[in-house]
Protein backbone atom coordinates (compact mmCIF):
# COMPACT_ATOMS: atom_id res chain seq x y z
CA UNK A 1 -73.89 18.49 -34.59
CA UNK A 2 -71.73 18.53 -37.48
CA UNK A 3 -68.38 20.80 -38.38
CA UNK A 4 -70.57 22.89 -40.91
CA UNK A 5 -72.65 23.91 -37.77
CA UNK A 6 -70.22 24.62 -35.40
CA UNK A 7 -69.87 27.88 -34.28
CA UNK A 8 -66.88 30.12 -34.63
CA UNK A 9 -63.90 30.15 -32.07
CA UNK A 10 -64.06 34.05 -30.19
CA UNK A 11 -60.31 35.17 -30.06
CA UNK A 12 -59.82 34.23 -25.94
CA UNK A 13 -61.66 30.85 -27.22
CA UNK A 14 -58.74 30.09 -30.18
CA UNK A 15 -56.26 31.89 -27.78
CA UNK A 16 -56.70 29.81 -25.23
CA UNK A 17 -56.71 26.36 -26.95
CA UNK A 18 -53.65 27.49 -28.86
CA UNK A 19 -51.96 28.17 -26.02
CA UNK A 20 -53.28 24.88 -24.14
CA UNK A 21 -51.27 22.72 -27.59
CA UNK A 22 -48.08 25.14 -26.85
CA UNK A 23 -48.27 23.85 -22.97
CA UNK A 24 -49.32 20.04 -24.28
CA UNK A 25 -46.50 20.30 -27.03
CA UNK A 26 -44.03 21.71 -23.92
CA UNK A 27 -44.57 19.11 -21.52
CA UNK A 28 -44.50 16.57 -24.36
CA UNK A 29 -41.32 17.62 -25.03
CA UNK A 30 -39.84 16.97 -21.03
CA UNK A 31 -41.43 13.99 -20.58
CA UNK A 32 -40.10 12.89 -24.33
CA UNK A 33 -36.51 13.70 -22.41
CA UNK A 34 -36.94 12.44 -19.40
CA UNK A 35 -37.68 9.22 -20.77
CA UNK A 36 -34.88 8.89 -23.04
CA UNK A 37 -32.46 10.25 -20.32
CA UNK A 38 -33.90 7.77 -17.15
CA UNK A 39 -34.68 4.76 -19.90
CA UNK A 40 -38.29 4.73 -19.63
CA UNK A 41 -38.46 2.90 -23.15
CA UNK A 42 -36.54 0.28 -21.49
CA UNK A 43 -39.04 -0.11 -18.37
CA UNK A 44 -41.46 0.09 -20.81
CA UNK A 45 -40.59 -3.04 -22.72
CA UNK A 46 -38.90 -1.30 -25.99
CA UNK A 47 -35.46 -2.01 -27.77
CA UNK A 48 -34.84 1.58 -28.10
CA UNK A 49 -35.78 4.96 -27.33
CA UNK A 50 -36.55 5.21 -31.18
CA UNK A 51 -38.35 2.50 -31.53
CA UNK A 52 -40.54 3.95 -28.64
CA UNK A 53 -40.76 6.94 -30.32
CA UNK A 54 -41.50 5.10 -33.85
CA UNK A 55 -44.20 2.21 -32.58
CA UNK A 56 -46.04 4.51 -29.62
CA UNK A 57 -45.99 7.92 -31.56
CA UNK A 58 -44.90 7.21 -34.99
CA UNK A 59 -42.26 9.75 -34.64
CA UNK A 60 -38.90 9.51 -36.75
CA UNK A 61 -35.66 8.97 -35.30
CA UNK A 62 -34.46 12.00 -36.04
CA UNK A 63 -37.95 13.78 -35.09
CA UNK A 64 -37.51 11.81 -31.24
CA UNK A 65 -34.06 13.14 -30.84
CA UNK A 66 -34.88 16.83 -32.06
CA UNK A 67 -38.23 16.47 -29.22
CA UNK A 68 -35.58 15.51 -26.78
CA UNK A 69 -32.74 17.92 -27.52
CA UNK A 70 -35.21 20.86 -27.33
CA UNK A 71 -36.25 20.25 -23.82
CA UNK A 72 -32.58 20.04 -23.16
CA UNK A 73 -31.61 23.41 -24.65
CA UNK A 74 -34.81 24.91 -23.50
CA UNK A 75 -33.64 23.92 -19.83
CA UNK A 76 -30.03 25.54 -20.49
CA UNK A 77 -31.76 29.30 -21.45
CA UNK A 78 -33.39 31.74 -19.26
CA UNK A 79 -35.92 33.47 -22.14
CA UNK A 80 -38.51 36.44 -22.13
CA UNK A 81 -40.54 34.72 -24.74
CA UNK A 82 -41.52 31.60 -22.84
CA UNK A 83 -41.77 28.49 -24.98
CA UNK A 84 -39.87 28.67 -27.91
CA UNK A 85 -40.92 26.20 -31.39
CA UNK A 86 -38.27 23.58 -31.30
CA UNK A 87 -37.07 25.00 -34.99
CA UNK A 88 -35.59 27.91 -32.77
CA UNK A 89 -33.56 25.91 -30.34
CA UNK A 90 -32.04 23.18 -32.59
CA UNK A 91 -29.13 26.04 -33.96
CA UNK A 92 -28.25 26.64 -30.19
CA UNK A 93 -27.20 22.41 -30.04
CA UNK A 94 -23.62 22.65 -31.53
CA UNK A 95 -23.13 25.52 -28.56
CA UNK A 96 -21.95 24.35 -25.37
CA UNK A 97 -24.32 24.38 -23.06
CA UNK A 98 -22.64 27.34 -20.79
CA UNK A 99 -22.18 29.35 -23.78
CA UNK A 100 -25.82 28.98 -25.23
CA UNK A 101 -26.97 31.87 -22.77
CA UNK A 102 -24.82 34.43 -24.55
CA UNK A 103 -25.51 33.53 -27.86
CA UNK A 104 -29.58 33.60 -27.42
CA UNK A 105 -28.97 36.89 -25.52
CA UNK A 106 -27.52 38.01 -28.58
CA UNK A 107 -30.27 36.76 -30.69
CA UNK A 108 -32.89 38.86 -28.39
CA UNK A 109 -30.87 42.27 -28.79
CA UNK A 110 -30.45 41.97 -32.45
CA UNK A 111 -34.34 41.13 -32.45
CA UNK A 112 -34.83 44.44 -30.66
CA UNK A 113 -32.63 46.57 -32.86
CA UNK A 114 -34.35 45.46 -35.67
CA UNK A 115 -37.82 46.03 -34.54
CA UNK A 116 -38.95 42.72 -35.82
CA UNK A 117 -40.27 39.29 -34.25
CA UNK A 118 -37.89 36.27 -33.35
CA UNK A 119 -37.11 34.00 -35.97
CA UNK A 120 -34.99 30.94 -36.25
CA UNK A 121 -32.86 33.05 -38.07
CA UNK A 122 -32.01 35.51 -35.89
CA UNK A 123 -30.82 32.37 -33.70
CA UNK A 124 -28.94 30.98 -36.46
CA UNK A 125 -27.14 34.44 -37.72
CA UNK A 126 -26.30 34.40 -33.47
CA UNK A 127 -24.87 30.84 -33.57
CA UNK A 128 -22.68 31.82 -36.88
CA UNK A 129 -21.54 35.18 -35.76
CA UNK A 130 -20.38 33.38 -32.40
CA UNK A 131 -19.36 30.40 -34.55
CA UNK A 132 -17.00 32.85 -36.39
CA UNK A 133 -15.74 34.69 -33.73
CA UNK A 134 -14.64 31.53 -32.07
CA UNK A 135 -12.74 30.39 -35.13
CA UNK A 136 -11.22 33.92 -35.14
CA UNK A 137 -9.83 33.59 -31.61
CA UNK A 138 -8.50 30.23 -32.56
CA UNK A 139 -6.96 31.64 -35.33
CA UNK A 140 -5.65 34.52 -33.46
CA UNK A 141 -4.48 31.98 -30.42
CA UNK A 142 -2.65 30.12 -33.08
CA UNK A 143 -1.06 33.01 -34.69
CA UNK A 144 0.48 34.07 -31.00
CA UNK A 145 1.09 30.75 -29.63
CA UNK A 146 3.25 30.71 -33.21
CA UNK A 147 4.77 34.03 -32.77
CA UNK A 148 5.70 32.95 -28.69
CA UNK A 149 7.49 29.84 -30.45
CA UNK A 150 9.71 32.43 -32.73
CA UNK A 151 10.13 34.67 -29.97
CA UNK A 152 11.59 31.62 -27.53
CA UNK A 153 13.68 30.63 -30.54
CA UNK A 154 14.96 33.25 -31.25
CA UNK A 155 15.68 34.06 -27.14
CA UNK A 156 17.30 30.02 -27.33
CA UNK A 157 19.18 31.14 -29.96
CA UNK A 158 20.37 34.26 -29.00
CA UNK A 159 21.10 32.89 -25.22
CA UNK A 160 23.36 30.47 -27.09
CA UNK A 161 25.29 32.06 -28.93
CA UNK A 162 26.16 34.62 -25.76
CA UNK A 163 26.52 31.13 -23.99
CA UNK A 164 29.06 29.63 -26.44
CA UNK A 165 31.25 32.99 -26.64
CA UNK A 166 31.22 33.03 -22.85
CA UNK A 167 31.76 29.34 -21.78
CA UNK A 168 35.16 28.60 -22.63
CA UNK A 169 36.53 31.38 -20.77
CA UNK A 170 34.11 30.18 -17.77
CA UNK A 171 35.26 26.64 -17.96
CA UNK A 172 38.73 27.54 -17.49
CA UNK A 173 38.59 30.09 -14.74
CA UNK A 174 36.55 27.28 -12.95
CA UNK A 175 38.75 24.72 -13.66
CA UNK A 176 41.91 27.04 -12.42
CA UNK A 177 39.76 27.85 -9.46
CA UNK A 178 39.37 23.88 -8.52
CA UNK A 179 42.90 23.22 -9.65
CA UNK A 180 43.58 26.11 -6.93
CA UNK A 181 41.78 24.66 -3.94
CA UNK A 182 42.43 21.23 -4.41
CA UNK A 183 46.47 21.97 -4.19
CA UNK A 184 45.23 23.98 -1.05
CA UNK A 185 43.48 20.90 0.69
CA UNK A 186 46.30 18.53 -0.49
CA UNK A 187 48.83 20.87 0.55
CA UNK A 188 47.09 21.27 4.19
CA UNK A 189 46.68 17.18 4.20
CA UNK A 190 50.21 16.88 3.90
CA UNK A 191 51.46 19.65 6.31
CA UNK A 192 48.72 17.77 8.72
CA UNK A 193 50.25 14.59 8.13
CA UNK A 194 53.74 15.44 8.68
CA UNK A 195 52.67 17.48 11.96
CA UNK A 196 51.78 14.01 13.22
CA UNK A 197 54.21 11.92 12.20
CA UNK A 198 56.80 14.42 14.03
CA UNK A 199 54.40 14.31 16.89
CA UNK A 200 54.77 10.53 17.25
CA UNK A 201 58.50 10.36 16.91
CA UNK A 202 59.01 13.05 19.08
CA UNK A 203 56.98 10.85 21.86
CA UNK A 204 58.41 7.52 20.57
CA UNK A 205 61.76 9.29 21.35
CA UNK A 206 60.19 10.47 25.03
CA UNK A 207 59.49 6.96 25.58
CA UNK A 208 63.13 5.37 24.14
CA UNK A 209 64.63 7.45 26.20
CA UNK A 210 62.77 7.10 29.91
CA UNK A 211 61.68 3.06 29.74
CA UNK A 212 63.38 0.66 31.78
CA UNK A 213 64.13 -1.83 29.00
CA UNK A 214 65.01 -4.98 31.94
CA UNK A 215 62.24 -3.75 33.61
CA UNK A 216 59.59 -3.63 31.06
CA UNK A 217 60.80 -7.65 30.14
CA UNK A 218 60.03 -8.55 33.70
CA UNK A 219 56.83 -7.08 33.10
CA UNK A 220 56.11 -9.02 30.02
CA UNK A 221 56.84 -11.98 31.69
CA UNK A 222 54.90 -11.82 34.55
CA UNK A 223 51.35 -10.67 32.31
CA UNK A 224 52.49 -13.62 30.16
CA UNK A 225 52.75 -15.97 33.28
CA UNK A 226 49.30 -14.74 34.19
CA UNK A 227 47.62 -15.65 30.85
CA UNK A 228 48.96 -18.98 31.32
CA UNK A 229 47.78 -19.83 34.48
CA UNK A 230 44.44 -18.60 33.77
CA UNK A 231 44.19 -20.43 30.48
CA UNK A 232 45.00 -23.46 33.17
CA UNK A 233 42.24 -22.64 35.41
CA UNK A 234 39.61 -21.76 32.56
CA UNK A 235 40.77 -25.56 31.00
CA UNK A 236 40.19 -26.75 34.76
CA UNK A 237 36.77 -25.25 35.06
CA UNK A 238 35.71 -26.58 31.50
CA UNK A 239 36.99 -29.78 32.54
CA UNK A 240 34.54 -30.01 35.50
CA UNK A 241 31.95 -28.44 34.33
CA UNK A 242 31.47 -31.47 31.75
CA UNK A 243 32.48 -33.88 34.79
CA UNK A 244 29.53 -32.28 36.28
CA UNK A 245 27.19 -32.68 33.39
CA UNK A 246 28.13 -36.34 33.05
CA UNK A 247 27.49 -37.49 36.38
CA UNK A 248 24.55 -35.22 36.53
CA UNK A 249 23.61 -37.69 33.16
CA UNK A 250 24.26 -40.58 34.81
CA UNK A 251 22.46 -39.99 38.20
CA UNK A 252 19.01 -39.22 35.97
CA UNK A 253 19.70 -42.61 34.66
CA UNK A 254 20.32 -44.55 37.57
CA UNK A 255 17.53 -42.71 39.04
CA UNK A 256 15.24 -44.22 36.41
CA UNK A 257 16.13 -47.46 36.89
CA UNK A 258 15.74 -47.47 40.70
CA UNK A 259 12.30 -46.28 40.05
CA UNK A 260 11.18 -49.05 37.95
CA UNK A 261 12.94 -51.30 40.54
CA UNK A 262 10.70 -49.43 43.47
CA UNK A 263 7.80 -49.48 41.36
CA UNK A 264 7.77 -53.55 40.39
CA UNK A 265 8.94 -54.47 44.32
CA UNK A 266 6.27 -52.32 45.30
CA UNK A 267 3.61 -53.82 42.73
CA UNK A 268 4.67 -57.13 43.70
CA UNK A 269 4.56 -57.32 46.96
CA UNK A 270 0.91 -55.79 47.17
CA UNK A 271 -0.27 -58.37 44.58
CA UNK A 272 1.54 -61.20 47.04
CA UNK A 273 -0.02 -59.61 50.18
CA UNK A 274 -3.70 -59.50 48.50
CA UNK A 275 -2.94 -63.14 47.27
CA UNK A 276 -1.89 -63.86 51.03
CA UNK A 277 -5.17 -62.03 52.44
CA UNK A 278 -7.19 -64.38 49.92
CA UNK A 279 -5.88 -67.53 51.08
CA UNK A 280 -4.04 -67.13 54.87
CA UNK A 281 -4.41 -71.08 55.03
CA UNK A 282 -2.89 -71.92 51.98
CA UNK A 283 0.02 -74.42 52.10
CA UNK A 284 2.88 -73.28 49.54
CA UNK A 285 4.12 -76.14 46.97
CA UNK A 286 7.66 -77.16 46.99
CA UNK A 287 8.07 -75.78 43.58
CA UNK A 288 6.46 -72.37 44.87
CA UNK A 289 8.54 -72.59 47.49
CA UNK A 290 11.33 -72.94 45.36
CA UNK A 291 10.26 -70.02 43.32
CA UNK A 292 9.89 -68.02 46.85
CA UNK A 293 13.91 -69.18 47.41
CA UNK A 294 14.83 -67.44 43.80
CA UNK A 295 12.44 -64.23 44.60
CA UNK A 296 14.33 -63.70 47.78
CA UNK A 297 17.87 -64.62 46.33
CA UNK A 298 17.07 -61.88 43.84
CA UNK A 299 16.02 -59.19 46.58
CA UNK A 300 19.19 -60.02 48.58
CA UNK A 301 21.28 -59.64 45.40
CA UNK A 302 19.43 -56.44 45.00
CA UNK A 303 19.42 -55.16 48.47
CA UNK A 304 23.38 -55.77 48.41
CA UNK A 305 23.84 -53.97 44.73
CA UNK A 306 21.52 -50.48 45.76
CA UNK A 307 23.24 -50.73 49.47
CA UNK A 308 26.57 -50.57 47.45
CA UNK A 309 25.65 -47.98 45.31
CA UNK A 310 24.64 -45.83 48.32
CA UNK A 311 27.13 -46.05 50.60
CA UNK A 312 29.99 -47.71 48.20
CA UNK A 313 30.54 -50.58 51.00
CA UNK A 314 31.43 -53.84 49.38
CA UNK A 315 29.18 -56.73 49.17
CA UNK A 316 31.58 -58.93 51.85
CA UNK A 317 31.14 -56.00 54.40
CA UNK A 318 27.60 -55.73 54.31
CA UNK A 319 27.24 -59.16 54.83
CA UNK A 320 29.86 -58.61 57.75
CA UNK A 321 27.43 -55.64 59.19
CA UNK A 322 24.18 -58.16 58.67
């Protein structure tokens, strides 16, 4: 069937697809911001959200951004109307977002005063008049933020000069006042001072007068006999404490020794008694008997040095005794 041959739209027919585009064109507009705002374009396998917008839709930059700043506005405002044509919302984007309420609201009343339909304009005389009276309040701010900075120089000023006629006379009752109470203190340091120096010639007097001057000597003496004597006994002890620690020294040594004496007469004599076991009919050399003549010339020796050591007998005694 061609165009020529359709047949007209009815009014719900053209109502309803015209207000089927205004949903399509809504929703176009969120989903426009949602991916510029959670990078679709980038998932997506694009440079940019423009060139998204420019190679998918063939949309301008500046076209992709208005799309995008709508839905943002739009989201900000609570509006009787419903949808509003993105022409309307682009004066509300130099208003902060928390102000952009007001300034539509304002938009709607003067719409209703006038008796007319919303317009773009009405949005943009809305944005200027709050434009303006923001620059007034700025200008106003400024004006009494200037007039507080006369008014606290001229309060400075006027505090100074009261200041300066007033100081000097301050300043010197002060400094008479500290003058004053140091003389005070001083004076009281002194009087407490000389209280005590009377106090101790008063009782150096006291003592002067009742000590027994032979006696006290005698006393002297004898603490002066006791330091000496034990200074004597401390020398004594320190004397045989390091006896003590020297022949402490020199038993660990001797100790030593007579345990590597014990230990090699002890290893010895089991390695002779195993050889003995081994061979009980074996008939000692005369040069192995020889050597058995030194080995027991050498325990003798031995026997007579450690019996010596022990008891402190000499060697011609023990041999007596044996």
């Amino acid at each position: 069937m061609t165009p020529q041959l359709l047949p007209e739209m009815t009014y719900g027919e053209a109502k309803e697809a015209h207000d089927s585009l205004k949903g399509l064109h809504k929703a176009a507009r969120k989903i426009l911001l949602e991916i510029r705002d959670r990078n679709g374009w980038k998932v997506l396998g694009f440079e940019s959200f423009v060139d998204y917008g420019e190679k998918e839709w063939g949309y301008s930059q500046a076209y992709i951004y208005r799309l995008a700043s709508a839905a943002e506005i739009e989201a900000t405002l609570n509006s009787p109307l419903g949808e509003l044509p993105e022409t309307y919302l682009r004066p509300l984007a130099s208003i902060p977002a928390d102000e952009r309420q007001q300034v539509f609201d304002a938009a709607i009343a003067n719409v209703e005063k006038s008796g007319k339909k919303l317009t773009a304009n009405f949005i943009k005389e809305a944005v200027a008049d709050y434009k303006q009276r923001l620059d007034q309040a700025d200008k106003e701010n400024g004006q009494l933020k200037q007039k507080l900075e006369d008014q606290s120089q001229r309060i400075y000023a006027l505090a100074e000069t009261e200041i300066n006629k007033k100081l000097p006379g301050l300043l010197e009752q002060r400094q008479q006042d500290i003058e004053t109470q140091l003389s005070q203190d001083f004076q009281a340091h002194i009087d407490a001072k000389t209280n005590e120096i009377m106090r101790l010639r008063g009782e150096l007097q006291r003592l002067t007068d009742n000590t027994d001057t032979a006696g006290l000597n005698s006393e002297i003496i004898r603490l002066n006999d006791e330091i000496k004597t034990e200074q004597t006994r401390l020398a004594q002890l320190k004397s045989d404490y390091a006896a003590e620690c020297g022949a402490k020294i020199i038993d660990e040594m001797y100790e030593a020794t007579i345990s590597q004496i014990i230990n090699g007469i002890t290893g010895s004599m089991n390695d002779l008694s195993q050889v003995a076991e081994m061979h009980p009919k074996h008939k000692p050399s005369k040069a192995l008997k020889a050597r058995y003549a030194v080995a027991a010339k050498l325990l003798m020796d031995a026997h007579l040095s450690l019996t010596f050591l022990a008891t402190g007998t000499a060697q011609k005694q023990i041999m007596v005794d044996k």
